[in-house]
Protein backbone atom coordinates (compact mmCIF):
# COMPACT_ATOMS: atom_id res chain seq x y z
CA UNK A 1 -7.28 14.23 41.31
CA UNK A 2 -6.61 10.51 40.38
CA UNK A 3 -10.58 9.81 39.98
CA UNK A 4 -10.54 12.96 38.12
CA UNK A 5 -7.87 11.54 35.64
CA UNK A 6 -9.27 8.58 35.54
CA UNK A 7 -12.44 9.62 34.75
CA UNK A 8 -11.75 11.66 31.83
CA UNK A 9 -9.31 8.26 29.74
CA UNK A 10 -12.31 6.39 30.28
CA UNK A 11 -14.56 9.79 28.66
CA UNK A 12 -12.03 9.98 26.14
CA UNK A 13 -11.85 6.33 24.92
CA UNK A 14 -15.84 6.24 24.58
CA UNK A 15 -15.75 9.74 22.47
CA UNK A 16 -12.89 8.32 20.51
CA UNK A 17 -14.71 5.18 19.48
CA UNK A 18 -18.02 7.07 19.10
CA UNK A 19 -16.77 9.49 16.49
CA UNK A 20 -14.27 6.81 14.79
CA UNK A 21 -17.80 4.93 14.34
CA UNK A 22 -19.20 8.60 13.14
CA UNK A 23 -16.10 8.62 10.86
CA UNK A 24 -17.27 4.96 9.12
CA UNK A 25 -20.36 6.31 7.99
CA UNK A 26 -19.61 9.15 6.59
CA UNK A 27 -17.11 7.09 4.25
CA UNK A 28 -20.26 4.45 3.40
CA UNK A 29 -22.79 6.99 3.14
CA UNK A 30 -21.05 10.40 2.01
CA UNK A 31 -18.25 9.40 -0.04
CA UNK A 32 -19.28 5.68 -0.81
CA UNK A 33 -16.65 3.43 -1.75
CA UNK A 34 -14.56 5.10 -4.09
CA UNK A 35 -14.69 3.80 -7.63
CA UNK A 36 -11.20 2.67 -8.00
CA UNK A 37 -9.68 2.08 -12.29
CA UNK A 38 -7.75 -1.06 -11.54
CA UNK A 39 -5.39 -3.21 -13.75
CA UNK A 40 -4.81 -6.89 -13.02
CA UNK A 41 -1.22 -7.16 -13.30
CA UNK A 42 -1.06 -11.05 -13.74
CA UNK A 43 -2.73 -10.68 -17.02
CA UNK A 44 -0.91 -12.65 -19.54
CA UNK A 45 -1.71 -10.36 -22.67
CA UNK A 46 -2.40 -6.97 -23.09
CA UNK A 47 -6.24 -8.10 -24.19
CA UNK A 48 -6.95 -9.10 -20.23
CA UNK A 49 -5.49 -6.20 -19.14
CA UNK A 50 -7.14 -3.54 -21.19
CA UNK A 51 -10.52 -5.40 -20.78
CA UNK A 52 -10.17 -5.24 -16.78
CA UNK A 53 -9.16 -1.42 -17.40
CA UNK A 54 -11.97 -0.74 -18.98
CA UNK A 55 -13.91 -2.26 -15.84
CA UNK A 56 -14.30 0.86 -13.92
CA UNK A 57 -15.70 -0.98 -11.24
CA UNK A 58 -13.43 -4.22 -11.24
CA UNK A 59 -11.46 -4.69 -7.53
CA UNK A 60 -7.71 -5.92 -7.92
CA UNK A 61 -6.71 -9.26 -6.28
CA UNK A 62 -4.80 -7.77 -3.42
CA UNK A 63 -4.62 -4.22 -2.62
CA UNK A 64 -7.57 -2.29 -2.28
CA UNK A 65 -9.09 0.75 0.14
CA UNK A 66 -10.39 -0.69 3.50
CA UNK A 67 -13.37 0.30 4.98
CA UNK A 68 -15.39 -0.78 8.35
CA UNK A 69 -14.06 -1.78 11.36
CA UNK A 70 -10.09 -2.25 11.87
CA UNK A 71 -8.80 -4.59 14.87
CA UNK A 72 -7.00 -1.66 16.66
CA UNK A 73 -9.63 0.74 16.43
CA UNK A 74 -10.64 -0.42 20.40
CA UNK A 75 -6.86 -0.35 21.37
CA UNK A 76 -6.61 1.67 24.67
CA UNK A 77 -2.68 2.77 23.30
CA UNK A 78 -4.44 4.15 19.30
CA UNK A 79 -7.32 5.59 21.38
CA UNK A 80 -4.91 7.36 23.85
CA UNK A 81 -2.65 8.83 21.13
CA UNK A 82 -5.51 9.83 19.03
CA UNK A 83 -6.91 11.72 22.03
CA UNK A 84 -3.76 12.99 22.45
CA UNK A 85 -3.66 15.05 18.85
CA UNK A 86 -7.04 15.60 18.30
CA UNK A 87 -7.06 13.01 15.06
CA UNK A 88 -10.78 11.72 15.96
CA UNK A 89 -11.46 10.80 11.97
CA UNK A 90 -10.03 7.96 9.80
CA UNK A 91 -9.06 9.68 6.47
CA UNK A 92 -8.22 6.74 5.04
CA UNK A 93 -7.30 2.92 5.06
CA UNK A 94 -5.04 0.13 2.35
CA UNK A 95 -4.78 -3.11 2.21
CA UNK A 96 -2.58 -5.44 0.82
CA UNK A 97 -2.39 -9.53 0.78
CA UNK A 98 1.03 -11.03 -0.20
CA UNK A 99 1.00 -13.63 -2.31
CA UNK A 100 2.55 -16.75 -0.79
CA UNK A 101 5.17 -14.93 1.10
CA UNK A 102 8.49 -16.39 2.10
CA UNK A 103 9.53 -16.39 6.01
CA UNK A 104 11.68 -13.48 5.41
CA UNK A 105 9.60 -11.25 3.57
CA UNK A 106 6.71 -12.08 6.10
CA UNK A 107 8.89 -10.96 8.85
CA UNK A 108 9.96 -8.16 7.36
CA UNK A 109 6.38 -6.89 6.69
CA UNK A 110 5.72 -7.59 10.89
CA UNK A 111 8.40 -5.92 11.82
CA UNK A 112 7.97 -2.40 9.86
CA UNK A 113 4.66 -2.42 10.48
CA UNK A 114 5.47 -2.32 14.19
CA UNK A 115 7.61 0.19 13.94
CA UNK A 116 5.59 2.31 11.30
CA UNK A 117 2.15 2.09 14.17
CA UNK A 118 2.08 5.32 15.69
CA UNK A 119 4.01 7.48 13.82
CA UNK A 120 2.92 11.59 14.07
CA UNK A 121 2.96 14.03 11.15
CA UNK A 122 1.87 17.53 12.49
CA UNK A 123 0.86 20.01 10.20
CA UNK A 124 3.84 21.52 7.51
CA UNK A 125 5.90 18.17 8.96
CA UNK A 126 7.77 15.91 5.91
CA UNK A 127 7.26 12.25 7.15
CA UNK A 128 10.04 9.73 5.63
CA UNK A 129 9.71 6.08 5.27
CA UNK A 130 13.48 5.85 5.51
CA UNK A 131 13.83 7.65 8.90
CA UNK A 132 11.01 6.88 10.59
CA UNK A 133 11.18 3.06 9.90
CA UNK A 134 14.97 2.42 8.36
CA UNK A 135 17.33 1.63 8.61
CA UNK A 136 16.61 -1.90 7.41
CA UNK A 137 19.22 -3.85 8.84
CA UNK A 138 19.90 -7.10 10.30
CA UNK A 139 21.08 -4.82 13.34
CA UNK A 140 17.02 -3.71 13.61
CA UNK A 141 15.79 -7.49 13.74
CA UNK A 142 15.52 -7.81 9.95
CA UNK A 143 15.64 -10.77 7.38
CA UNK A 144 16.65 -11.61 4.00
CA UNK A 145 13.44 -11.36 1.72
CA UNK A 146 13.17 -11.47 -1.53
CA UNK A 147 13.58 -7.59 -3.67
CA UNK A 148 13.95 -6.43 -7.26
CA UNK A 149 17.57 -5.81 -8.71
CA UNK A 150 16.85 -4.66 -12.75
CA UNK A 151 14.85 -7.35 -14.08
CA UNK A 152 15.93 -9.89 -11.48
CA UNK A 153 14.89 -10.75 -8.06
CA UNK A 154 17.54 -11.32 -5.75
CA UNK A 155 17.71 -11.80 -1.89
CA UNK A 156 18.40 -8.57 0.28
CA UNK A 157 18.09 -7.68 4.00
CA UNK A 158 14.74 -5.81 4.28
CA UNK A 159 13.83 -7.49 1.43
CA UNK A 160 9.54 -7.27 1.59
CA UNK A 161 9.53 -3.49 2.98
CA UNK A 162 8.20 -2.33 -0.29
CA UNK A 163 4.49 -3.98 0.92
CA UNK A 164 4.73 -1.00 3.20
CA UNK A 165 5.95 1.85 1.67
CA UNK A 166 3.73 0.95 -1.86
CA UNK A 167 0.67 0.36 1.29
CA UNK A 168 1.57 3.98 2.78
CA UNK A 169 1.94 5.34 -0.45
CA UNK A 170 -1.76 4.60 -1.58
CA UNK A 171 -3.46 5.72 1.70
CA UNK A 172 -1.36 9.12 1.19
CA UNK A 173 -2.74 9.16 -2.07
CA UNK A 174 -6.42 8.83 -0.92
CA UNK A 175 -5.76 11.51 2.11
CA UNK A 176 -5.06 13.73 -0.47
CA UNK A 177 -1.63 14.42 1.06
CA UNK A 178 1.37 16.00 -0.98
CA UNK A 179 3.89 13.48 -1.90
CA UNK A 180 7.29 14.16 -2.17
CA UNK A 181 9.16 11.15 -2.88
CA UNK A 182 8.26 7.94 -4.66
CA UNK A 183 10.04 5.31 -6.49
CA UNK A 184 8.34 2.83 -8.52
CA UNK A 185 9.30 -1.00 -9.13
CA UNK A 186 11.73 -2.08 -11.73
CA UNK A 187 9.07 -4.82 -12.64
CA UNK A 188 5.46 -5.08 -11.68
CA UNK A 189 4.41 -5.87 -8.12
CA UNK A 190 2.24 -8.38 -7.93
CA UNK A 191 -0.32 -6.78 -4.88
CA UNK A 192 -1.11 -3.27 -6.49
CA UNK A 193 -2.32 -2.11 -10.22
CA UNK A 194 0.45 -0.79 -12.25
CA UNK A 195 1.53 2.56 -11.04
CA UNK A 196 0.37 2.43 -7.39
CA UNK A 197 3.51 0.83 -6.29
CA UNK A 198 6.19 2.25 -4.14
CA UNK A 199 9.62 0.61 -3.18
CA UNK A 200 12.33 2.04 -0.78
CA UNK A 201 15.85 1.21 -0.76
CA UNK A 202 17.29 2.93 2.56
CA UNK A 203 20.05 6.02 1.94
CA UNK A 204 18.61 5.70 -2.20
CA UNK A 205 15.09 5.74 -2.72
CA UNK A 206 12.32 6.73 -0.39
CA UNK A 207 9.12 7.22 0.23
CA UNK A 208 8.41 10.86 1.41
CA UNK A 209 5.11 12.59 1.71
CA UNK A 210 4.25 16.74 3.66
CA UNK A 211 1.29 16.74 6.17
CA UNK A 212 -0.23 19.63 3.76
CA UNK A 213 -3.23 20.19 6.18
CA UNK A 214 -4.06 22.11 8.98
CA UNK A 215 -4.23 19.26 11.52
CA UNK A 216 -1.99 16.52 12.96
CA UNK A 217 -2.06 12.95 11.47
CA UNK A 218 -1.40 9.51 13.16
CA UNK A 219 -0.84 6.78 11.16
CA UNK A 220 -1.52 3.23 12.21
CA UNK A 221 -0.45 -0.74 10.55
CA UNK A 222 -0.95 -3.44 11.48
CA UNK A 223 -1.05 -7.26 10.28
CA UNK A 224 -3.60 -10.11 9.79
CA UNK A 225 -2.04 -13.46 8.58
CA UNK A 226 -0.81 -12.24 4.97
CA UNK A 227 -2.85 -9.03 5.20
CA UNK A 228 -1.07 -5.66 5.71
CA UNK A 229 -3.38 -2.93 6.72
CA UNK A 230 -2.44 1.29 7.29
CA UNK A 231 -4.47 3.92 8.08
CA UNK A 232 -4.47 7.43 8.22
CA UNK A 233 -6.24 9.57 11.12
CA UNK A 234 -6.83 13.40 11.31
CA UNK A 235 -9.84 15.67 12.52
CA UNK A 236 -11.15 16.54 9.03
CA UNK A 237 -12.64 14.80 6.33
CA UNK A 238 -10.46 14.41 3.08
CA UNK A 239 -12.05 14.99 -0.47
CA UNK A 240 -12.85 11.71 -2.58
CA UNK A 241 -9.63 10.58 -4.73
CA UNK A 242 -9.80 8.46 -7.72
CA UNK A 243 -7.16 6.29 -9.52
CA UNK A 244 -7.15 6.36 -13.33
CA UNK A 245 -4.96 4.49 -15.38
CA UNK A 246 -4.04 4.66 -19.10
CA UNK A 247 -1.80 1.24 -20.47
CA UNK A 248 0.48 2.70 -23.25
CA UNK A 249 2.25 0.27 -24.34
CA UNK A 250 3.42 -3.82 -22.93
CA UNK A 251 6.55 -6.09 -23.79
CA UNK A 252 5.56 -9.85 -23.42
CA UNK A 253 7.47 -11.69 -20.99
CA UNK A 254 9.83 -14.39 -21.98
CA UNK A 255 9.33 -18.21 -21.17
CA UNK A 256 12.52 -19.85 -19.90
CA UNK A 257 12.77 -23.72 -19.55
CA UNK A 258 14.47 -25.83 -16.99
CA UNK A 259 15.00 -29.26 -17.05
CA UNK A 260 13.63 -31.52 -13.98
CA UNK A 261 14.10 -35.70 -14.66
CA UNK A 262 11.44 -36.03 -11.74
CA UNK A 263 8.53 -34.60 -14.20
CA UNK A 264 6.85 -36.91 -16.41
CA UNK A 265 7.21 -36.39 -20.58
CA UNK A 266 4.95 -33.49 -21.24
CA UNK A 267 4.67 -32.92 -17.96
CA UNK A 268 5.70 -28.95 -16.15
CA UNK A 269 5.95 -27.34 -13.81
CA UNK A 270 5.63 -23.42 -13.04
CA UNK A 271 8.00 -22.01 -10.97
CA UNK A 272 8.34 -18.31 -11.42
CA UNK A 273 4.79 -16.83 -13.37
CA UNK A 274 6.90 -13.84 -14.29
CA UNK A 275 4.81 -11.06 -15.70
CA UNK A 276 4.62 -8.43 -19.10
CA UNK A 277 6.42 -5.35 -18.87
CA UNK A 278 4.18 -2.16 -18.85
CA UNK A 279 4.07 1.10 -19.08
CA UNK A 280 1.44 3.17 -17.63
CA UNK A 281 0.02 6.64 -17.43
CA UNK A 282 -1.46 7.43 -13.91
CA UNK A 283 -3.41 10.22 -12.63
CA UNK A 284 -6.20 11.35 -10.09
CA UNK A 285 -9.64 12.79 -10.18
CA UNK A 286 -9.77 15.05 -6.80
CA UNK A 287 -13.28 15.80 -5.57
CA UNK A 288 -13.69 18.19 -3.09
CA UNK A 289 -16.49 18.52 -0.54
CA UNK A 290 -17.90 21.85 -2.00
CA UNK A 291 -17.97 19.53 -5.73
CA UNK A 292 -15.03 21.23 -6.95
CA UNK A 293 -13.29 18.54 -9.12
CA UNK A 294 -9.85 18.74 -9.80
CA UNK A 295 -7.43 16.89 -12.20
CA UNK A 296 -3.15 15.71 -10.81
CA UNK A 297 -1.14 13.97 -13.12
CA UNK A 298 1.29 11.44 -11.79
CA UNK A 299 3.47 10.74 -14.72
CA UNK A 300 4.57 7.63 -16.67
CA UNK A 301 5.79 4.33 -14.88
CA UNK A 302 7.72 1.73 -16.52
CA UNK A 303 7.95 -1.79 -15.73
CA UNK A 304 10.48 -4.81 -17.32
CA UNK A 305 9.27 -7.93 -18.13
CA UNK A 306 9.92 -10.68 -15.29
CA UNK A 307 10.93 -13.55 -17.29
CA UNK A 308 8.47 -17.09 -16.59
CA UNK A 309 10.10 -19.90 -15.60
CA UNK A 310 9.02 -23.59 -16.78
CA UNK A 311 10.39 -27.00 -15.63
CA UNK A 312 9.97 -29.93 -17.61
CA UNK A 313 11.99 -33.08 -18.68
CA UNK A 314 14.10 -32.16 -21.01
């Protein structure tokens, strides 16, 4: 009975890697890599931003769809629990790099990630950021990291769990999965386009989405230095999702200076970049296997300007 048991994990781990190999070239050579309308949000004037819009190919800095390989993909523990429901296909993959991260945020990002690896939506289930991972307390093992209060940016336990729940959000998007609950930034985040942000503020906002298939779903983060990956894994192939973005209108960002004796005359110093505020249109082009295309509006986001700081002597 033991050999028995044995035998089939082993059977199972081979089949699992086979088909999760099966899985990667279907999403090279089927759906290719999906064409995603991307808007550089460190643009300093609306020109940059509208010319990089109009790029329908351009890539943004940080976050983008994953494809290939991922590090866990030979883990004994993903390959059991994958097994284990019957999700045998990667529907879908995000990345995100932080820009220079502080220790806190870092951790942060670690730590829900951990906690996020493994989660199971089965079919008609409502899957919650805020439950599954929250609450995001000091209790839980987590830091002070920076967040977004208004037009500010202040220091608040938790602070960096955005990463994942704006990361979650846009492989949920791509899996073609019905989304319930999201929040955008106050200002822009610096590791997504403009209106493919999500941010999470336990017992206020959250990020909620409804396993609308037929199948059960495992999702799956880990990360890689600054990187932050998540993936999505079911048994059927989801149709090919596009992001489109419209810019509708911008607010420049305001430039405020800071004296620093140390600096020589004519001589600064950047300390916060700051960014424009924006607001966006958003929606998705929805193709379907059978080449039924079909059209979801996401709505209007609106983003404040993040004012730039400047030191100089003064």
């Amino acid at each position: 009975m033991k050999k028995v048991t044995k035998d089939f994990f082993y059977i199972a781990l081979l089949s699992g890697m086979v088909i999760i190999l099966i899985a990667y070239i279907y999403h090279i050579f089927f759906l290719g890599k999906k064409t995603v309308n991307n808007v550089h949000v460190h643009s300093a004037n609306l020109d940059e931003l509208l010319t990089q819009d109009e790029d329908k190919n351009s890539s943004h800095l940080y976050g983008k769809p994953v494809y290939g390989f991922l590090s866990w993909e030979d883990n004994s523990s993903f390959l059991e629990l994958c097994g284990q429901y019957g999700t045998i296909l990667r529907m879908a993959a995000f990345q995100i790099t932080l820009p220079d991260p502080l220790p806190g945020e870092k951790s942060n990002v670690i730590l829900a990630a951990d906690l996020l690896a493994g989660a199971v939506v089965k079919p008609g289930d409502i899957f919650s950021l805020n439950q599954d991972v929250g609450p995001y307390s000091r209790e839980r093992g987590f830091k002070e990291g920076p967040a977004y209060s208004g037009n500010n940016v202040v220091s608040a336990v938790g602070g960096g769990v955005c990463k994942i729940a704006t990361t979650l959000y846009n492989v949920a998007v791509l899996v073609n999965l019905n989304i319930l609950e999201r929040h955008p930034h106050s200002m822009l985040a610096p590791y997504v386009p403009p209106g493919q942000d999500a941010t999470v503020v336990y017992g206020v906002k959250d990020f909620s989405f409804k396993n609308n298939t037929d199948h059960t779903l495992v999702i799956w983060a880990d990360t890689e230095g600054d990187t932050l990956t998540i993936a999505i894994y079911g048994s059927t192939y989801p149709p090919k999702v596009t992001w489109h973005h419209e810019l509708l209108s911008w607010q420049k960002r305001h430039t405020v200076y800071r004296n620093n004796s140390n600096l020589l005359p004519g001589e600064e110093k950047i300390i916060i970049p700051g960014s424009d505020g924006v607001t966006v249109k958003s929606w998705l082009t929805i193709e379907h296997l059978d080449g039924t295309i079909l059209t979801r509006d996401l709505g209007i986001d609106y983003y404040y300007p993040m004012s730039q700081a400047i030191e100089k002597r003064i």
